[in-house]
C-alpha atoms as a PDB file:
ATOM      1  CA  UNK A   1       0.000   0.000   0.000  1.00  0.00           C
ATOM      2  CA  UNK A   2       0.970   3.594  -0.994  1.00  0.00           C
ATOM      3  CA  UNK A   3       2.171   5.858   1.660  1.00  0.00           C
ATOM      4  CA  UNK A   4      -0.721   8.259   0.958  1.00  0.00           C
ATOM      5  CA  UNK A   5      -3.223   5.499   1.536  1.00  0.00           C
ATOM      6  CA  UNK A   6      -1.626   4.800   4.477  1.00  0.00           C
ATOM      7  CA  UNK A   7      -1.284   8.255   5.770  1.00  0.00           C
ATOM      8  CA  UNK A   8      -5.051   8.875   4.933  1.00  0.00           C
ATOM      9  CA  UNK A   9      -6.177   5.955   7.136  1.00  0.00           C
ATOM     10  CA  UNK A  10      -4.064   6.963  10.000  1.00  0.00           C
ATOM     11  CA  UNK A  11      -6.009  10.492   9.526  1.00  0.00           C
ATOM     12  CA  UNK A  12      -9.350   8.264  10.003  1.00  0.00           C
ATOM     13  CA  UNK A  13      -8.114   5.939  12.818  1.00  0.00           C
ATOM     14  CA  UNK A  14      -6.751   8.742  14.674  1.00  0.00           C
ATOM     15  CA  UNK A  15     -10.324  10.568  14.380  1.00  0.00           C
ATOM     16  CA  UNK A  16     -12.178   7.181  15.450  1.00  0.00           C
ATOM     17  CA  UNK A  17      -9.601   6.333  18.669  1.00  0.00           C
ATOM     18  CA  UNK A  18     -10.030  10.314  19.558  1.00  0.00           C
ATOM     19  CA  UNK A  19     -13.481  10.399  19.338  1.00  0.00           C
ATOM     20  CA  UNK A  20     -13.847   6.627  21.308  1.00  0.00           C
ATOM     21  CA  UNK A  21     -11.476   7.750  23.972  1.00  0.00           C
ATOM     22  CA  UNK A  22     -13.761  10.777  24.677  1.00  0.00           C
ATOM     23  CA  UNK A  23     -16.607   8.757  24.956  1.00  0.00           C
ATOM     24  CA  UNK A  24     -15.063   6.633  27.563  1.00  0.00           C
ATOM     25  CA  UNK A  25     -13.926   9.462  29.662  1.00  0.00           C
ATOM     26  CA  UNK A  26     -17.011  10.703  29.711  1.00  0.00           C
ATOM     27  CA  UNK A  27     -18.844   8.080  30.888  1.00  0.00           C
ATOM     28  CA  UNK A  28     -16.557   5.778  32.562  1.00  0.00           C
ATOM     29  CA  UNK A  29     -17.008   6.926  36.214  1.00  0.00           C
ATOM     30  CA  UNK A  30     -21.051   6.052  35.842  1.00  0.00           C
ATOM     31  CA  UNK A  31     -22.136   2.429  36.972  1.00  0.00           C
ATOM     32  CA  UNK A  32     -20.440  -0.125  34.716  1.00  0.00           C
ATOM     33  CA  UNK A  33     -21.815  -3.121  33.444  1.00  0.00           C
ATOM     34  CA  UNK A  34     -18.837  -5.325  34.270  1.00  0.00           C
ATOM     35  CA  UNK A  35     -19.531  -9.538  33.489  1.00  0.00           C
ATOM     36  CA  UNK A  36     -16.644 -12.434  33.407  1.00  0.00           C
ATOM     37  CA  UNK A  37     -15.439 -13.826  30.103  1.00  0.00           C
ATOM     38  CA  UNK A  38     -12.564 -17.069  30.771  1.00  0.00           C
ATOM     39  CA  UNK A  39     -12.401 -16.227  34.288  1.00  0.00           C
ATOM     40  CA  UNK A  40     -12.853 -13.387  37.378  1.00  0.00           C
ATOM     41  CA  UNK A  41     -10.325 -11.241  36.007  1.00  0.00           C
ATOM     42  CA  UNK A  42     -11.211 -11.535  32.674  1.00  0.00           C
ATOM     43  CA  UNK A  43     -13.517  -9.185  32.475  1.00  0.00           C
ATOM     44  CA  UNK A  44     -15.626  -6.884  29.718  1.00  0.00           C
ATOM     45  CA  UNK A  45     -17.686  -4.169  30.440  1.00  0.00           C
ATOM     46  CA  UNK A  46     -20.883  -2.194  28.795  1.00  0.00           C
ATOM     47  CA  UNK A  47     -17.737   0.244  27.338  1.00  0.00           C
ATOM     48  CA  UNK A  48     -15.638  -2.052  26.108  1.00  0.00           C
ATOM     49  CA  UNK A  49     -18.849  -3.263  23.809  1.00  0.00           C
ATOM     50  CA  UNK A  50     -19.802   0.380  22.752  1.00  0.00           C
ATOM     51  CA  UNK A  51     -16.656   1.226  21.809  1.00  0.00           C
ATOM     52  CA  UNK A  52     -15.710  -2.105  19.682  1.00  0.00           C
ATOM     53  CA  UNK A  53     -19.519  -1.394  17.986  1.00  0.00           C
ATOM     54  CA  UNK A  54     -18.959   2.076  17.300  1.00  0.00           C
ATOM     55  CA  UNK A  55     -14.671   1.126  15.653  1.00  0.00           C
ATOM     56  CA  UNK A  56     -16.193  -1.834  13.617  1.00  0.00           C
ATOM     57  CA  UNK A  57     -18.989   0.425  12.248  1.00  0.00           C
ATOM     58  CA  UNK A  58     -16.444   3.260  11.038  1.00  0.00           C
ATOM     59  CA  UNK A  59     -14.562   0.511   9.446  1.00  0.00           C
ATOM     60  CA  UNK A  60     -17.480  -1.023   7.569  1.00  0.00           C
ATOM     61  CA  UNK A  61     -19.033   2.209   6.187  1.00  0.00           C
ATOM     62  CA  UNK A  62     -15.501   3.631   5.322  1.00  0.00           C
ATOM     63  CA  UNK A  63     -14.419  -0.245   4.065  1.00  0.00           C
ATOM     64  CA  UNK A  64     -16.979  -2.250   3.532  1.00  0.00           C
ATOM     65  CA  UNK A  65     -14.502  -4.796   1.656  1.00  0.00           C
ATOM     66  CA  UNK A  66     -12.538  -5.600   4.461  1.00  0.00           C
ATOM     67  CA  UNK A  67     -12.968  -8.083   7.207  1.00  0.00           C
ATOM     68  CA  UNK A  68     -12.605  -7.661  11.193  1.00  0.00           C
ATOM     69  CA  UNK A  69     -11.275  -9.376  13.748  1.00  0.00           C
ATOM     70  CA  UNK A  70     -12.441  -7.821  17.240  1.00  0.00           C
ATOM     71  CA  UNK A  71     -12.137  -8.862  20.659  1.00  0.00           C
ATOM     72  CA  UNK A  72     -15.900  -8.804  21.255  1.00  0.00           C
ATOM     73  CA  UNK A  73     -17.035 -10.230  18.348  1.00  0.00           C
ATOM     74  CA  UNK A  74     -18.468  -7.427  16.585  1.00  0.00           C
ATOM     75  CA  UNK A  75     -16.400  -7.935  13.775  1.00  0.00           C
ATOM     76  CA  UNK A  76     -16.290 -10.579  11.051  1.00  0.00           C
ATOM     77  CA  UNK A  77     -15.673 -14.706  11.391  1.00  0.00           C
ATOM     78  CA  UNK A  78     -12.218 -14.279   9.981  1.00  0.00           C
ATOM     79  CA  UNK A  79     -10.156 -17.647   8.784  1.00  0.00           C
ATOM     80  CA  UNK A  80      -7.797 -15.993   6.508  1.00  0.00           C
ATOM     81  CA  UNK A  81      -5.430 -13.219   6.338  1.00  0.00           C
ATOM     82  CA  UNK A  82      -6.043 -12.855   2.726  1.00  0.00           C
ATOM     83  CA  UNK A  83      -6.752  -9.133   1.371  1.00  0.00           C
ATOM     84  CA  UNK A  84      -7.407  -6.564   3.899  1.00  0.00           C
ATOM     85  CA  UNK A  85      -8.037  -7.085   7.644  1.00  0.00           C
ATOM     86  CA  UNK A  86      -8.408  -5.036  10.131  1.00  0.00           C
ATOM     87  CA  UNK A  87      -7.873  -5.531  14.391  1.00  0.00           C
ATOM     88  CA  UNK A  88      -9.524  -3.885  16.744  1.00  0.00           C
ATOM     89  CA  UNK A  89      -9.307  -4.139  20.733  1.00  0.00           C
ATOM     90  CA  UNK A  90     -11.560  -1.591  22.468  1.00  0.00           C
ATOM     91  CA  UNK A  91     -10.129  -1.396  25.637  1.00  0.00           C
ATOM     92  CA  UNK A  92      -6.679  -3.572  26.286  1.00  0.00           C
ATOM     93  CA  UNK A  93      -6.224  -3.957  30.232  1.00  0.00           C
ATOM     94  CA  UNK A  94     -10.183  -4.196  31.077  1.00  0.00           C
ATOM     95  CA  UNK A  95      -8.926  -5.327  34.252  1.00  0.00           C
ATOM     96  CA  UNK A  96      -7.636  -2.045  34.958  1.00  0.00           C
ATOM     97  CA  UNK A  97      -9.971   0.200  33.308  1.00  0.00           C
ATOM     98  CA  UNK A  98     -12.095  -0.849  36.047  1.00  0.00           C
ATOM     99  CA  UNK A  99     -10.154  -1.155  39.113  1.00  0.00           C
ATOM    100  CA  UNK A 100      -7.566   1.312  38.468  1.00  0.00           C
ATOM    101  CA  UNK A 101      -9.580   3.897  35.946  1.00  0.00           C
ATOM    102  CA  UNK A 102      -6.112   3.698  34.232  1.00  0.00           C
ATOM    103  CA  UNK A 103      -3.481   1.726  32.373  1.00  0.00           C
ATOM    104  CA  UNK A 104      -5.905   0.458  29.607  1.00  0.00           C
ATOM    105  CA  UNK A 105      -5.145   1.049  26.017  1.00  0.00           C
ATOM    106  CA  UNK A 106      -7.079   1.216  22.318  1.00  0.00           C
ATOM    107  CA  UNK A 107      -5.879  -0.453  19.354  1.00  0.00           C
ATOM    108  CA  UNK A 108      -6.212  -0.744  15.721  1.00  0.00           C
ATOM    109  CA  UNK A 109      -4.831  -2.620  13.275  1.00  0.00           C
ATOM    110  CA  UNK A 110      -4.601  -2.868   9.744  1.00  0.00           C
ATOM    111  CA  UNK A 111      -2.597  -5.693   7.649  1.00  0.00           C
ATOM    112  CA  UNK A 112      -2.926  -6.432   3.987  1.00  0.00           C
ATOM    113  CA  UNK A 113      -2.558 -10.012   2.758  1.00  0.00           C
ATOM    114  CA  UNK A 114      -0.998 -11.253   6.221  1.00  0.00           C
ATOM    115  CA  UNK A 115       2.187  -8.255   5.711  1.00  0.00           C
ATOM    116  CA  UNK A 116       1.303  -5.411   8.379  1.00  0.00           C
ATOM    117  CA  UNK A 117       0.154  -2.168   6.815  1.00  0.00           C
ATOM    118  CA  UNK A 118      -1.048   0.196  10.131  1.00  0.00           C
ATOM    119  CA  UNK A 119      -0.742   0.094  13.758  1.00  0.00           C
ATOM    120  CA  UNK A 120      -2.066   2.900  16.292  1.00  0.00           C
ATOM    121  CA  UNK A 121      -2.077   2.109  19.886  1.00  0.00           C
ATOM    122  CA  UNK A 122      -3.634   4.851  22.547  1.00  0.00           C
ATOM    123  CA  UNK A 123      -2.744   5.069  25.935  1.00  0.00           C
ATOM    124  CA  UNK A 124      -6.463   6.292  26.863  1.00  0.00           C
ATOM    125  CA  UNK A 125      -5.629   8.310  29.861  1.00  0.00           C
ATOM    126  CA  UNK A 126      -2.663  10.014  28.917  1.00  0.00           C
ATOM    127  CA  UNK A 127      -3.495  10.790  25.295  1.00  0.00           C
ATOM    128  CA  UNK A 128      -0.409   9.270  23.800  1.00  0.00           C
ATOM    129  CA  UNK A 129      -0.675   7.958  20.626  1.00  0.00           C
ATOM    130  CA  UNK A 130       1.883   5.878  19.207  1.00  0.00           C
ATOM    131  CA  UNK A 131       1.159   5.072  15.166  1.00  0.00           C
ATOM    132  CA  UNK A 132       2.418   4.212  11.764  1.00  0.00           C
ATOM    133  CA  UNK A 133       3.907   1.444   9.652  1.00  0.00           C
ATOM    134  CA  UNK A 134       6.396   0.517   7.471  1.00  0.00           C
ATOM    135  CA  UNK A 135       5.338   3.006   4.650  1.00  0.00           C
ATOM    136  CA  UNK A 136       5.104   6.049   7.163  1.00  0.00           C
ATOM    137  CA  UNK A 137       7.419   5.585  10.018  1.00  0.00           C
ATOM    138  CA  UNK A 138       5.957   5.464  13.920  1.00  0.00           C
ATOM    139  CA  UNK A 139       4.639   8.424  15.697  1.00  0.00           C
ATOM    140  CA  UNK A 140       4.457   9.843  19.111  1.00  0.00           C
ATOM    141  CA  UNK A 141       1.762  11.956  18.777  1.00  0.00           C
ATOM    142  CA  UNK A 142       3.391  14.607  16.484  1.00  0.00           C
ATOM    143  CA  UNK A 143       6.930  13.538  16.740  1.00  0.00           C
ATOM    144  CA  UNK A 144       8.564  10.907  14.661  1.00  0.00           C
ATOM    145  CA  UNK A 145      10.082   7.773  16.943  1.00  0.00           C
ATOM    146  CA  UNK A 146      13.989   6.580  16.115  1.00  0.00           C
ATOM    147  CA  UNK A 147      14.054   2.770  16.308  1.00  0.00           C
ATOM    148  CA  UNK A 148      15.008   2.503  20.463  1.00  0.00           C
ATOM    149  CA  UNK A 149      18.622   1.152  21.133  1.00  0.00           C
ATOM    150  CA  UNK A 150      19.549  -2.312  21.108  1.00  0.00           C
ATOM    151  CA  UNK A 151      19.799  -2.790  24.898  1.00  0.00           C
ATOM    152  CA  UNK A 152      21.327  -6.197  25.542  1.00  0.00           C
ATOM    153  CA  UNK A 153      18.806  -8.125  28.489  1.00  0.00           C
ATOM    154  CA  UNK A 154      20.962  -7.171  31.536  1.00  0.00           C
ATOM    155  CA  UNK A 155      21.031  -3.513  30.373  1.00  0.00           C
ATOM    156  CA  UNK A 156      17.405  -3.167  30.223  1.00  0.00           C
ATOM    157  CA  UNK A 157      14.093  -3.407  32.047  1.00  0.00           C
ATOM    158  CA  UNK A 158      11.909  -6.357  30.916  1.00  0.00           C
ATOM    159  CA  UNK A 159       7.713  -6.555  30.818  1.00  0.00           C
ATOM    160  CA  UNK A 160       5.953  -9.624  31.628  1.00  0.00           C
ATOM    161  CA  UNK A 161       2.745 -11.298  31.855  1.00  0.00           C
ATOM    162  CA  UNK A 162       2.163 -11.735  36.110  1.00  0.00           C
ATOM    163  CA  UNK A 163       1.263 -15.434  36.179  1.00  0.00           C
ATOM    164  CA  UNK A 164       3.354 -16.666  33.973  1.00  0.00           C
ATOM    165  CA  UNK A 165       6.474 -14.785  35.424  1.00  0.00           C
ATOM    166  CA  UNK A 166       4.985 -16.191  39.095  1.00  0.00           C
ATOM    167  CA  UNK A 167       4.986 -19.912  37.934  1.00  0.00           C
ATOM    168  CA  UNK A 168       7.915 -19.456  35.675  1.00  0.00           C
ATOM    169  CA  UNK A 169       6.130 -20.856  32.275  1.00  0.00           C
ATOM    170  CA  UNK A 170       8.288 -20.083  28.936  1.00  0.00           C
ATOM    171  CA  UNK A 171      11.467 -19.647  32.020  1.00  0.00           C
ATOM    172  CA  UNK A 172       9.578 -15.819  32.082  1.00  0.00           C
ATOM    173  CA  UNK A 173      10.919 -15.726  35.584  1.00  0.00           C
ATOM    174  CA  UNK A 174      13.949 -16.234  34.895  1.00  0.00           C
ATOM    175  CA  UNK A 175      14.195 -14.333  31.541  1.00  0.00           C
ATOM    176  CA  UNK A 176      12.851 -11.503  33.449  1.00  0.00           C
ATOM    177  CA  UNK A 177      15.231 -12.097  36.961  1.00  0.00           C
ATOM    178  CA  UNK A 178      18.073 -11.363  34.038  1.00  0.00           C
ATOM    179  CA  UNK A 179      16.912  -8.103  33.221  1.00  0.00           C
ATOM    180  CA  UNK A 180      17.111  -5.080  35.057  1.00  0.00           C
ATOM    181  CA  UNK A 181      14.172  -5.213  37.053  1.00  0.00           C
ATOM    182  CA  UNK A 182      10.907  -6.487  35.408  1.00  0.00           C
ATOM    183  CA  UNK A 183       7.577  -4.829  34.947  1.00  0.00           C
ATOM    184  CA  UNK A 184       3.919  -6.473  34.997  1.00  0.00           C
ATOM    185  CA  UNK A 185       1.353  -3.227  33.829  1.00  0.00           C
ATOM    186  CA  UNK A 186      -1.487  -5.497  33.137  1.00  0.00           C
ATOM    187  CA  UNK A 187      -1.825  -4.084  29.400  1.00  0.00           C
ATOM    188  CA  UNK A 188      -0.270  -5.361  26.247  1.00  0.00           C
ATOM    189  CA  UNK A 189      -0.809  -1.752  24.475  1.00  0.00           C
ATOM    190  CA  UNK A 190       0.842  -0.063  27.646  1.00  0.00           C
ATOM    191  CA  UNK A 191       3.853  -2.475  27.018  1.00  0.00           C
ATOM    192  CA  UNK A 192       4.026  -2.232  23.474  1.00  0.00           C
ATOM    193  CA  UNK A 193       4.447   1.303  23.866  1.00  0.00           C
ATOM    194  CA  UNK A 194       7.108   1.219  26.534  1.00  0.00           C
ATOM    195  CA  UNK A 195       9.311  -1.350  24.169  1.00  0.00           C
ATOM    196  CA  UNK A 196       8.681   1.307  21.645  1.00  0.00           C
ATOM    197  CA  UNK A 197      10.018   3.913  23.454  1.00  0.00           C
ATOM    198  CA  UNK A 198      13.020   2.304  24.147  1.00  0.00           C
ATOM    199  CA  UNK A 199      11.566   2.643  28.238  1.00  0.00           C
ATOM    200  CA  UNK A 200      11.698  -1.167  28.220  1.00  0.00           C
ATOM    201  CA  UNK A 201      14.023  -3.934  26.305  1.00  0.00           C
ATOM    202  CA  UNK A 202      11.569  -6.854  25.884  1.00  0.00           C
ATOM    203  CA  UNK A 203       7.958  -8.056  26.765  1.00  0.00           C
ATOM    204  CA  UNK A 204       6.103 -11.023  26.931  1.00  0.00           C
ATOM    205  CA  UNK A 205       2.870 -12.543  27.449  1.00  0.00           C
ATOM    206  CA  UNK A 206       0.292 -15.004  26.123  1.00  0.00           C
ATOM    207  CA  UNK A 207      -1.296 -12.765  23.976  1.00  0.00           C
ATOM    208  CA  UNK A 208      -4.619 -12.893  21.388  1.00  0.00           C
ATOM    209  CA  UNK A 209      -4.024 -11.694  17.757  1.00  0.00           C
ATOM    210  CA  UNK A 210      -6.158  -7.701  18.751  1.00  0.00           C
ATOM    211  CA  UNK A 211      -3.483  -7.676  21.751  1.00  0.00           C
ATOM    212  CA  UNK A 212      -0.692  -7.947  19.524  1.00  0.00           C
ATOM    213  CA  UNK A 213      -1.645  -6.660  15.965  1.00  0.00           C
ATOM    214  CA  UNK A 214      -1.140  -3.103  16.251  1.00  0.00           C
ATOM    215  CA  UNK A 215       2.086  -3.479  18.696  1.00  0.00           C
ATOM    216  CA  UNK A 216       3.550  -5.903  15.980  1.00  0.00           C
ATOM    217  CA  UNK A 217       3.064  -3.412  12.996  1.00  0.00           C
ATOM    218  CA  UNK A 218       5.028  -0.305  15.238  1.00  0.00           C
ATOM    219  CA  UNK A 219       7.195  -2.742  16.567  1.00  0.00           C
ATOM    220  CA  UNK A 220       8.576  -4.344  13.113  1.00  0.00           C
ATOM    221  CA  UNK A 221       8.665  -0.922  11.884  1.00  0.00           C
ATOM    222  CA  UNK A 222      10.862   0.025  14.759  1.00  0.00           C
ATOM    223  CA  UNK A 223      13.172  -2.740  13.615  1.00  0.00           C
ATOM    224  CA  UNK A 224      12.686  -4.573  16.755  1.00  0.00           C
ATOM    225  CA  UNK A 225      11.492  -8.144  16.125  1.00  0.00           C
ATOM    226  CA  UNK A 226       7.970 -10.153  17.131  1.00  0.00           C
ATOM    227  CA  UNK A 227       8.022 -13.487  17.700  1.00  0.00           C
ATOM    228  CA  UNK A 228       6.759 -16.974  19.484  1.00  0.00           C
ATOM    229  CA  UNK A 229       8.903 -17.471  22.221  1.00  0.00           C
ATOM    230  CA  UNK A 230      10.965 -20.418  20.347  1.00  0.00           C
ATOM    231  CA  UNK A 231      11.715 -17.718  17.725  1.00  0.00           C
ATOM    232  CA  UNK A 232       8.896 -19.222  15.276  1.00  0.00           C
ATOM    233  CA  UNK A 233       6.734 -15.931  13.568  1.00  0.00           C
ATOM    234  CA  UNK A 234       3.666 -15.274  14.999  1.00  0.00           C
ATOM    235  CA  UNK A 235       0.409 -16.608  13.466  1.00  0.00           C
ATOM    236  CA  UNK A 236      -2.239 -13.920  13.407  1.00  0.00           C
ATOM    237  CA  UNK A 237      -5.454 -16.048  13.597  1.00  0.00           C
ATOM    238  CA  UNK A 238      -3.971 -17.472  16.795  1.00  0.00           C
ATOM    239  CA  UNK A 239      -3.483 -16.809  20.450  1.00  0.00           C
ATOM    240  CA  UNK A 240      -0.543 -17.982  21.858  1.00  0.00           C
ATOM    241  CA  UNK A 241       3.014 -16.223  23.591  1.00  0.00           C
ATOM    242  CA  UNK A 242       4.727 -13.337  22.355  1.00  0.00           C
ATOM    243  CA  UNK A 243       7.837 -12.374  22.604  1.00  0.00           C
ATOM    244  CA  UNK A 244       8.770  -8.407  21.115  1.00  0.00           C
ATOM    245  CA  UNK A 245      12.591  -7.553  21.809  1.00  0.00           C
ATOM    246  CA  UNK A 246      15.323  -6.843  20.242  1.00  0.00           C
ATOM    247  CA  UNK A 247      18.143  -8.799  18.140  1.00  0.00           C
ATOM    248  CA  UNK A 248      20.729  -8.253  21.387  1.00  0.00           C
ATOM    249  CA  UNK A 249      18.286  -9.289  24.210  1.00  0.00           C
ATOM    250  CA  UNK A 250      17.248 -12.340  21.613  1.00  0.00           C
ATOM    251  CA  UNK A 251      20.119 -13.742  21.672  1.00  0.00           C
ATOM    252  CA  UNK A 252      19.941 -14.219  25.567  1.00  0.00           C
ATOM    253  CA  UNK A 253      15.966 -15.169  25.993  1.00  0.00           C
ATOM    254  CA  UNK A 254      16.826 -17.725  22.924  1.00  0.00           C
ATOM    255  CA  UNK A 255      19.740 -19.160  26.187  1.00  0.00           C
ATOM    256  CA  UNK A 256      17.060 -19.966  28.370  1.00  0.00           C
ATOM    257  CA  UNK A 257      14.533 -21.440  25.962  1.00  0.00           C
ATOM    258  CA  UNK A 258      17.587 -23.865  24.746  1.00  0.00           C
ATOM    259  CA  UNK A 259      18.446 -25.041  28.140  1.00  0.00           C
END
């Protein structure tokens, strides 16, 4: 895809994510409908549907070609990556959204016969927008982002999912015990965009394709490199763990999966 294509959606998605962030502020400290999805902290609320209802519809009036996948289901029953598909996860970190009011991200997606086109992930209560792709670079807000330094593992901090860090599964525990210090925030946007910033040399977590669509796109982009945790690429149709670091730290998370 064209840069100008790409730089006209980005105009769109960053209209859509503005406008669905305002809506959430607005309304977020009423009652919430909050109900349990896999388990008690697995949890979706009456804003996390509006807001996946009102992305999917912008998408299908502006695109009615393209399919969906969405966290809620709103979108489309999608079994191939073939043409144009778009991700969207309404509010990433539900968990927090309503115990903390914070820490909970949006995200879009868009990738073109399986090769990632777009990504835009918003840290809702801050208002920081990280965006882009390959054609158009990644974005801070206004500012264009330099691909972060290659931090070997000891040099840097390290993001991780909390339960599998606690019962060591993927050696997460000790992956992250090798960093500087790790970090659980409870969001996959919010850690995407501290790996981005070069605030953060790794993170990982089991993570579903809208958790990880948008943060692969920047991340890529950013030269930094998204994988399975044996190094295998990531399949976007499935759930399963993801690793985003850099070629430096690889080569010492690849140690621990080998022994």
């Amino acid at each position: 895809m064209e840069e100008k294509a790409v730089r006209a959606i980005n105009a769109l998605a960053l209209k859509w994510m503005d406008e669905a962030a305002t809506n959430i502020k607005q309304h977020m400290n009423e009652q919430l409908n909050i109900q349990t999805k896999s388990g008690r902290t697995d949890l979706v609320t009456n804003l996390d549907k509006e807001t996946e209802r009102f992305l999917v519809s912008q998408i299908q009036a502006t695109f009615p070609a393209d399919q969906i996948i969405s966290e809620e289901g709103f979108g489309d029953q999608v079994t191939s990556m073939t043409g144009r598909v778009w991700f969207v996860d309404p509010i990433d970190g539900t968990i927090n959204f309503v115990k903390q009011r914070d820490n909970f991200a949006m995200m879009l997606a868009l990738y073109e016969d399986g090769r990632p086109v777009y990504g835009n992930i918003l840290a809702v209560m801050d208002n920081r927008f990280i965006f882009g792709g390959p054609q158009m670079g990644v974005y801070l807000n206004d500012h264009l982002l330099p691909a972060p330094d290659a931090q070997p593992l000891a040099k840097g901090l390290f993001g991780v999912n909390g339960p599998m860090f606690a019962r060591n599964i993927d050696h997460v525990q000790e992956i992250g015990l090798a960093s500087s210090g790790t970090r659980i925030l409870g969001s996959a946007g919010i850690e995407f965009q501290q790996v981005l910033l070069g605030n953060e040399v790794g993170y990982i977590s089991h993570l579903a394709p809208w958790d990880m669509a948008a943060g692969r796109v920047l991340a890529e982009s950013l030269n930094l490199l998204v994988t399975r945790i044996d190094g295998s690429p990531v399949d976007m149709l499935k759930s399963g763990t993801v690793l985003v670091t850099n070629k430096n730290a690889l080569q010492t998370i690849e140690e621990f999966q080998n022994n």
